[in-house]
Protein backbone atom coordinates (compact mmCIF):
# COMPACT_ATOMS: atom_id res chain seq x y z
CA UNK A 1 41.11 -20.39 67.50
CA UNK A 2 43.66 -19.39 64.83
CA UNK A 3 42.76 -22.86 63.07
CA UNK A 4 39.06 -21.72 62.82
CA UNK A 5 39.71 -18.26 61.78
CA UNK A 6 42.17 -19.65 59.17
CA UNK A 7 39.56 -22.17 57.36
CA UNK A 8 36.76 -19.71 57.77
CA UNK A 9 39.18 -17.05 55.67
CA UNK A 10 39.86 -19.78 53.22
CA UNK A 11 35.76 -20.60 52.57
CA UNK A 12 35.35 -16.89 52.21
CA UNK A 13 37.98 -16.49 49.64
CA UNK A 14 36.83 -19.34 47.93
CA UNK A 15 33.15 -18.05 47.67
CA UNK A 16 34.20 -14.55 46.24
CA UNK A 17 36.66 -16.54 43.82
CA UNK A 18 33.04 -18.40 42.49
CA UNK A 19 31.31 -15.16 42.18
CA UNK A 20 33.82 -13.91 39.95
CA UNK A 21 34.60 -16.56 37.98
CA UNK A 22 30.21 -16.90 37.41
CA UNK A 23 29.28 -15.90 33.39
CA UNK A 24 27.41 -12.45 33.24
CA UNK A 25 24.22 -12.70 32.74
CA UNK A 26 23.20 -10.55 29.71
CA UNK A 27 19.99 -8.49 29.22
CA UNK A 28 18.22 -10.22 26.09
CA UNK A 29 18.76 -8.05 22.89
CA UNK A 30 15.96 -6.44 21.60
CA UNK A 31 13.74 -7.44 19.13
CA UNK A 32 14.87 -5.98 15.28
CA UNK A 33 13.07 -2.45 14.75
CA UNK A 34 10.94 -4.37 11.63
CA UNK A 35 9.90 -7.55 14.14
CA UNK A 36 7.12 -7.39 16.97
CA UNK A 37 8.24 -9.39 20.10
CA UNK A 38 6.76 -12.64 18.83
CA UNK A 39 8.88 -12.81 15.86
CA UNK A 40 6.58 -11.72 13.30
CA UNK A 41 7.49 -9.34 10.71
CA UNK A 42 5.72 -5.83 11.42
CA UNK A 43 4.95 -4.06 7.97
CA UNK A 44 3.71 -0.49 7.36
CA UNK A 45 0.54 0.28 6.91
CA UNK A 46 -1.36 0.70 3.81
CA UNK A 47 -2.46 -0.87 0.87
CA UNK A 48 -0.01 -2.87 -1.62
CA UNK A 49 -0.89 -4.53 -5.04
CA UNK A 50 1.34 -6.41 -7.10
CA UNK A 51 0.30 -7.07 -10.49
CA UNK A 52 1.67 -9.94 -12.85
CA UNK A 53 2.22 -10.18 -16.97
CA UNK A 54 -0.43 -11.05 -18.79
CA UNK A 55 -0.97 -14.59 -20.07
CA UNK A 56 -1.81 -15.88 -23.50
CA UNK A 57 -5.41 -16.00 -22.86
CA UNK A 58 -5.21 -12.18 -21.75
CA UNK A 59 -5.99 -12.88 -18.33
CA UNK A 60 -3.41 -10.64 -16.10
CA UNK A 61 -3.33 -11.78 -11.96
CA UNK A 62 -3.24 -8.87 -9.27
CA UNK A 63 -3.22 -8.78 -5.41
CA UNK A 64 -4.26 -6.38 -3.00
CA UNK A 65 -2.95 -6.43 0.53
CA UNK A 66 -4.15 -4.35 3.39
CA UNK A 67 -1.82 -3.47 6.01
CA UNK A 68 -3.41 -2.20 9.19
CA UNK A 69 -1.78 -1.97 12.77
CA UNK A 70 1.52 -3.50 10.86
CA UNK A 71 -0.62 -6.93 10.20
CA UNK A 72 -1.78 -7.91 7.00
CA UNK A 73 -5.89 -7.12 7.51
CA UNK A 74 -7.18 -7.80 4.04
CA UNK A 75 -6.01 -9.59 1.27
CA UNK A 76 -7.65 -9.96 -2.43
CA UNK A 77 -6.43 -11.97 -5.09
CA UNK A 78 -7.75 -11.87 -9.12
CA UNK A 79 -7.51 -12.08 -12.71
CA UNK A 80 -8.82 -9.22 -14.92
CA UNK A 81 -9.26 -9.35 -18.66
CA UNK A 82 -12.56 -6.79 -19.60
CA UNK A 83 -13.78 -7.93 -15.92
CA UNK A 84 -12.45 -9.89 -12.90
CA UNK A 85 -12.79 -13.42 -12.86
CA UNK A 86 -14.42 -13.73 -9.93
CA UNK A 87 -17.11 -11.68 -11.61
CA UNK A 88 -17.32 -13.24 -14.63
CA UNK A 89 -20.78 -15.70 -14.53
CA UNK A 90 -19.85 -17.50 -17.32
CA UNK A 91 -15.94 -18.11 -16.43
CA UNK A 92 -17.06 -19.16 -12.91
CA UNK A 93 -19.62 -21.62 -14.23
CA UNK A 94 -17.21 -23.15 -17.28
CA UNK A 95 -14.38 -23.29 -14.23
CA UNK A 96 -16.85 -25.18 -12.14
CA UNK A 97 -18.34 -27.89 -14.97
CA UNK A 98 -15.17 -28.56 -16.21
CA UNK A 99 -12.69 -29.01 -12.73
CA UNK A 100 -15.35 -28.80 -10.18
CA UNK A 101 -13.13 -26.14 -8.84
CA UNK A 102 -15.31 -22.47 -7.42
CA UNK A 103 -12.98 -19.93 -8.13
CA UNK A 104 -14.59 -17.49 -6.40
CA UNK A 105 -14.28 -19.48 -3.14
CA UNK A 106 -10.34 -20.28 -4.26
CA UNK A 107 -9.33 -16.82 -4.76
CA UNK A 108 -11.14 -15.90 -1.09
CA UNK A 109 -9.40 -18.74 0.36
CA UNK A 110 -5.85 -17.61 -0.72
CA UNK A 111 -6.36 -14.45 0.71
CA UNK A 112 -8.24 -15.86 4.14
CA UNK A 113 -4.69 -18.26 4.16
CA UNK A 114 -2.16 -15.49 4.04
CA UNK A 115 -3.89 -13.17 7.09
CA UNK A 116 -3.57 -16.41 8.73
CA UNK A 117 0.02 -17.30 7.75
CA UNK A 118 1.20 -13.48 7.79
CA UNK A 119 3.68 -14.95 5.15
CA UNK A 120 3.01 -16.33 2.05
CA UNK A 121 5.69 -19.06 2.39
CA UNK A 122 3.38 -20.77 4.83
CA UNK A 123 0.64 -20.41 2.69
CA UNK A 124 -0.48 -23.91 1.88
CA UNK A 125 -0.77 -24.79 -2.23
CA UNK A 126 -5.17 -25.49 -3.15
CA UNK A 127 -5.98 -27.83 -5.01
CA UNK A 128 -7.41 -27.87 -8.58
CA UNK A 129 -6.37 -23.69 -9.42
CA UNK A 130 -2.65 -24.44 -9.19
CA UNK A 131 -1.83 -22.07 -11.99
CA UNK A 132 -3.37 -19.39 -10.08
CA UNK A 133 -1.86 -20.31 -7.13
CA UNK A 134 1.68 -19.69 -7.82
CA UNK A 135 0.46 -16.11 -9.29
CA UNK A 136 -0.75 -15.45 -6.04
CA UNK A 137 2.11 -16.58 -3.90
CA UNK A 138 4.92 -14.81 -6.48
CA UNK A 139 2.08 -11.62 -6.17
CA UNK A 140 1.92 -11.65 -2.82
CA UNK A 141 5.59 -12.23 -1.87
CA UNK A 142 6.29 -8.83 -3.94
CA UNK A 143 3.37 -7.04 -1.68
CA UNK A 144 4.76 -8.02 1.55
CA UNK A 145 8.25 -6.84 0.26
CA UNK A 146 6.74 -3.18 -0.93
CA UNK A 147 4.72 -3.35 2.95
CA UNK A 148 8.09 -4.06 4.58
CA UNK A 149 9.34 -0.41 3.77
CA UNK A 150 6.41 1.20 2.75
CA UNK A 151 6.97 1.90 -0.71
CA UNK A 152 4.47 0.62 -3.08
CA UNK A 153 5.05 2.79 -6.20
CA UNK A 154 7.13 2.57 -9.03
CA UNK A 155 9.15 5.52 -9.98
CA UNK A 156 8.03 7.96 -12.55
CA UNK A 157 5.38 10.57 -14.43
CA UNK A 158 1.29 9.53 -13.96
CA UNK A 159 -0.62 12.08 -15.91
CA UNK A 160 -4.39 10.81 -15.94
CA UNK A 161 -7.42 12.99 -17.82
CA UNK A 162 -10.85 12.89 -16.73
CA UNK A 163 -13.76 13.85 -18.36
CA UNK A 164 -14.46 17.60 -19.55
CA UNK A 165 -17.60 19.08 -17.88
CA UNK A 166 -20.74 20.65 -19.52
CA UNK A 167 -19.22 24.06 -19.06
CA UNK A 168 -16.03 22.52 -21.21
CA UNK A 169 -13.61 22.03 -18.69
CA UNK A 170 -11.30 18.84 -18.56
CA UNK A 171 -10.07 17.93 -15.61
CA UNK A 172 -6.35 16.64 -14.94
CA UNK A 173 -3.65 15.48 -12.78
CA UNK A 174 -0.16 14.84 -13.10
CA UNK A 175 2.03 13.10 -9.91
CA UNK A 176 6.10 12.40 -9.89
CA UNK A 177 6.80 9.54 -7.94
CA UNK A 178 10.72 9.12 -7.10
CA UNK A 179 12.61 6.36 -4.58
CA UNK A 180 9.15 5.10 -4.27
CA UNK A 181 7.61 8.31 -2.93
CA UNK A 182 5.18 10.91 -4.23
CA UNK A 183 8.11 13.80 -4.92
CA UNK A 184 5.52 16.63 -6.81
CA UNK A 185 1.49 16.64 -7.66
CA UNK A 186 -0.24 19.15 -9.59
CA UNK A 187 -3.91 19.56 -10.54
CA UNK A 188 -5.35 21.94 -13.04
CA UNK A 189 -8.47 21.97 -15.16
CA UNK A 190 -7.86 22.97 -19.07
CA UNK A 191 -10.62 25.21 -21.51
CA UNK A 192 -11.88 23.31 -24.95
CA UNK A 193 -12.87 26.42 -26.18
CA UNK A 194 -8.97 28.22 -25.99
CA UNK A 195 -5.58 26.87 -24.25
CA UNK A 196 -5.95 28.35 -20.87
CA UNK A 197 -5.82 26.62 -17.48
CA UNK A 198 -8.18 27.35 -14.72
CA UNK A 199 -5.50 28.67 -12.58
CA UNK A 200 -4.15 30.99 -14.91
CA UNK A 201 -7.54 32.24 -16.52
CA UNK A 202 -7.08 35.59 -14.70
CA UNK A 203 -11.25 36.25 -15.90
CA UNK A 204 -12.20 32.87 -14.28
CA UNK A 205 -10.10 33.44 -11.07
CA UNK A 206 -11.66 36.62 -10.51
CA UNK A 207 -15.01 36.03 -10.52
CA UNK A 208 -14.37 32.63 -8.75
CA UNK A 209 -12.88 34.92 -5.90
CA UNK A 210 -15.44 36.96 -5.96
CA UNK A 211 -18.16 34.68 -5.70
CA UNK A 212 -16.60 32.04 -3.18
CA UNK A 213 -14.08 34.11 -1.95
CA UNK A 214 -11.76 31.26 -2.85
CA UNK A 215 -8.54 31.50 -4.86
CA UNK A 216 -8.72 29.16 -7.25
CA UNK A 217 -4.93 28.65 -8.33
CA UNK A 218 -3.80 28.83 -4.56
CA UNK A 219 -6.38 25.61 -3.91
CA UNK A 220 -5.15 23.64 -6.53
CA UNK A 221 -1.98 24.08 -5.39
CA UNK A 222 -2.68 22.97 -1.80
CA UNK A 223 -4.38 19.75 -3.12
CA UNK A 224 -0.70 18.76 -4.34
CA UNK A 225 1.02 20.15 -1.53
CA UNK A 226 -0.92 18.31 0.76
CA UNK A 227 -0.59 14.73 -1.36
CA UNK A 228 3.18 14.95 -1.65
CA UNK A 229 3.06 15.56 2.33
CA UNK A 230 0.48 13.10 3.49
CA UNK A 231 1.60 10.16 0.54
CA UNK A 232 -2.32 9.28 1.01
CA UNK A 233 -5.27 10.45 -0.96
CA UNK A 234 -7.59 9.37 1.79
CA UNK A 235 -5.80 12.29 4.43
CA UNK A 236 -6.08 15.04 1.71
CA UNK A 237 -8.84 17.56 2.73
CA UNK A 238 -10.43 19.29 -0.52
CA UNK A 239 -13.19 20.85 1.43
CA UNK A 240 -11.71 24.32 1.44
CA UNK A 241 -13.97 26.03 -1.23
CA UNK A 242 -13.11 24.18 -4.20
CA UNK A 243 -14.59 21.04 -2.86
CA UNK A 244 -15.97 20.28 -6.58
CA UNK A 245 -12.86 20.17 -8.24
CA UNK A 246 -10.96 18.66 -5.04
CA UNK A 247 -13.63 15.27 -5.58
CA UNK A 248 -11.77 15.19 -9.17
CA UNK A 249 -9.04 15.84 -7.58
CA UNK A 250 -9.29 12.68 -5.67
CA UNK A 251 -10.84 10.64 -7.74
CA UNK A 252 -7.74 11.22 -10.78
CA UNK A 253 -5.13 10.53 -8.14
CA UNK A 254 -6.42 7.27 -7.23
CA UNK A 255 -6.72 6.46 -10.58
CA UNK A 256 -2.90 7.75 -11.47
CA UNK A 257 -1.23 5.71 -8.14
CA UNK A 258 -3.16 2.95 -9.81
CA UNK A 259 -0.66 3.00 -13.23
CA UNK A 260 2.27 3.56 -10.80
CA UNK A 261 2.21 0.47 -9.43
């Protein structure tokens, strides 16, 4: 009996030396903050463009990259001299006569390539545009790296004019970008017939008031206020009372993030 209980002691003591001496098993590390749990890079939503120097033939290369649900959506490569490439008949057909090549179909198939790819590494080289297609890869490569941290803008002062009104009123906006961000944004609208701004004409603010209950100055105001916060034109609402001016508003902002990046 004491021979039994002896060996069954020893089996137990070797089974609880086993379990100790067995490798922890580790819960698997999470995925990197930037990566979704297949691997794939996750970028930020928006829209990117990357523009390159212009050749000798004056043509300069730009793409566009939509970001949507942290996947690259929409993607839009050309070259722009007075027009696009793509949109120039004559180009397209000399293009075609003389390499058999339709650029229009080219550029569409880079971009169709890299929402495949998500990566423009993997995007395969096409045949008979080669030139453009090493703009487009370099292009692209520097929009993926301004969608990986959200920042598409280059730092600095965009002032951008638009055209004066019958009433002689010239429309204007001025943004700051810093770090990549939209730091200040002002609007105002400046007199031809004397140096005075809309929102500190005293005359024009008080009859504005008056008429749409609206205060002028404090609108134009919000318009920046509301950029800087949002870092979006789209998410800006103008439709407070000085919806006129806020559509200028809009349209001069798109056109000043344009020279900033």
């Amino acid at each position: 009996m004491k021979k039994i209980f002896s060996i069954a002691l020893v089996v137990v003591l070797i089974v609880a030396m086993a379990a100790g001496c067995a490798p922890k098993t580790e819960p698997a590390a999470a995925p990197p903050a930037n990566e979704s749990t297949s691997g794939e890079t996750a970028y930020k939503d928006g829209t990117y463009t990357a523009k390159g120097e212009t050749d000798e033939r004056g043509w300069t290369p730009e793409v566009t990259i939509v970001v949507k649900d942290g996947k690259i959506a929409e993607v839009k490569y050309d070259e722009a001299r007075a027009m696009n490439k793509s949109e120039d008949a004559d180009y397209v057909k000399s293009f075609k006569d003389s390499k058999n090549v339709d650029v229009v179909a080219v550029y569409k198939q880079f971009g169709e390539a890299l929402v495949a790819a998500q990566d423009a590494e993997k995007v395969a080289a096409v045949s008979g545009a080669t030139g453009s297609f090493s703009n487009f890869k370099a292009l692209a490569a520097e929009a993926i790296e301004q969608a990986k941290d959200g920042s598409n803008l280059k730092d600095g002062t965009f002032k951008v004019t638009g055209q004066t009104d019958e009433r002689g009123w010239t429309p204007f906006v001025t943004i700051t970008v810093k770090d990549g961000k939209i730091t200040a944004a002002t609007y105002d609208e400046s007199s031809s017939e004397a140096v005075v701004y809309k929102s500190e004409d005293e005359g024009y603010k008080a009859n504005f008031k008056q008429i749409n209950n609206v205060d002028v100055a404090a609108e134009f105001e919000k318009f920046g206020k509301e950029l800087v916060s949002a870092q979006d034109i789209t998410k800006v609402d103008v439709t407070g009372g000085a919806t006129h001016s806020g559509e200028k508003f809009k349209a001069l902002v798109e056109k000043a993030l344009s020279e900033a990046k």
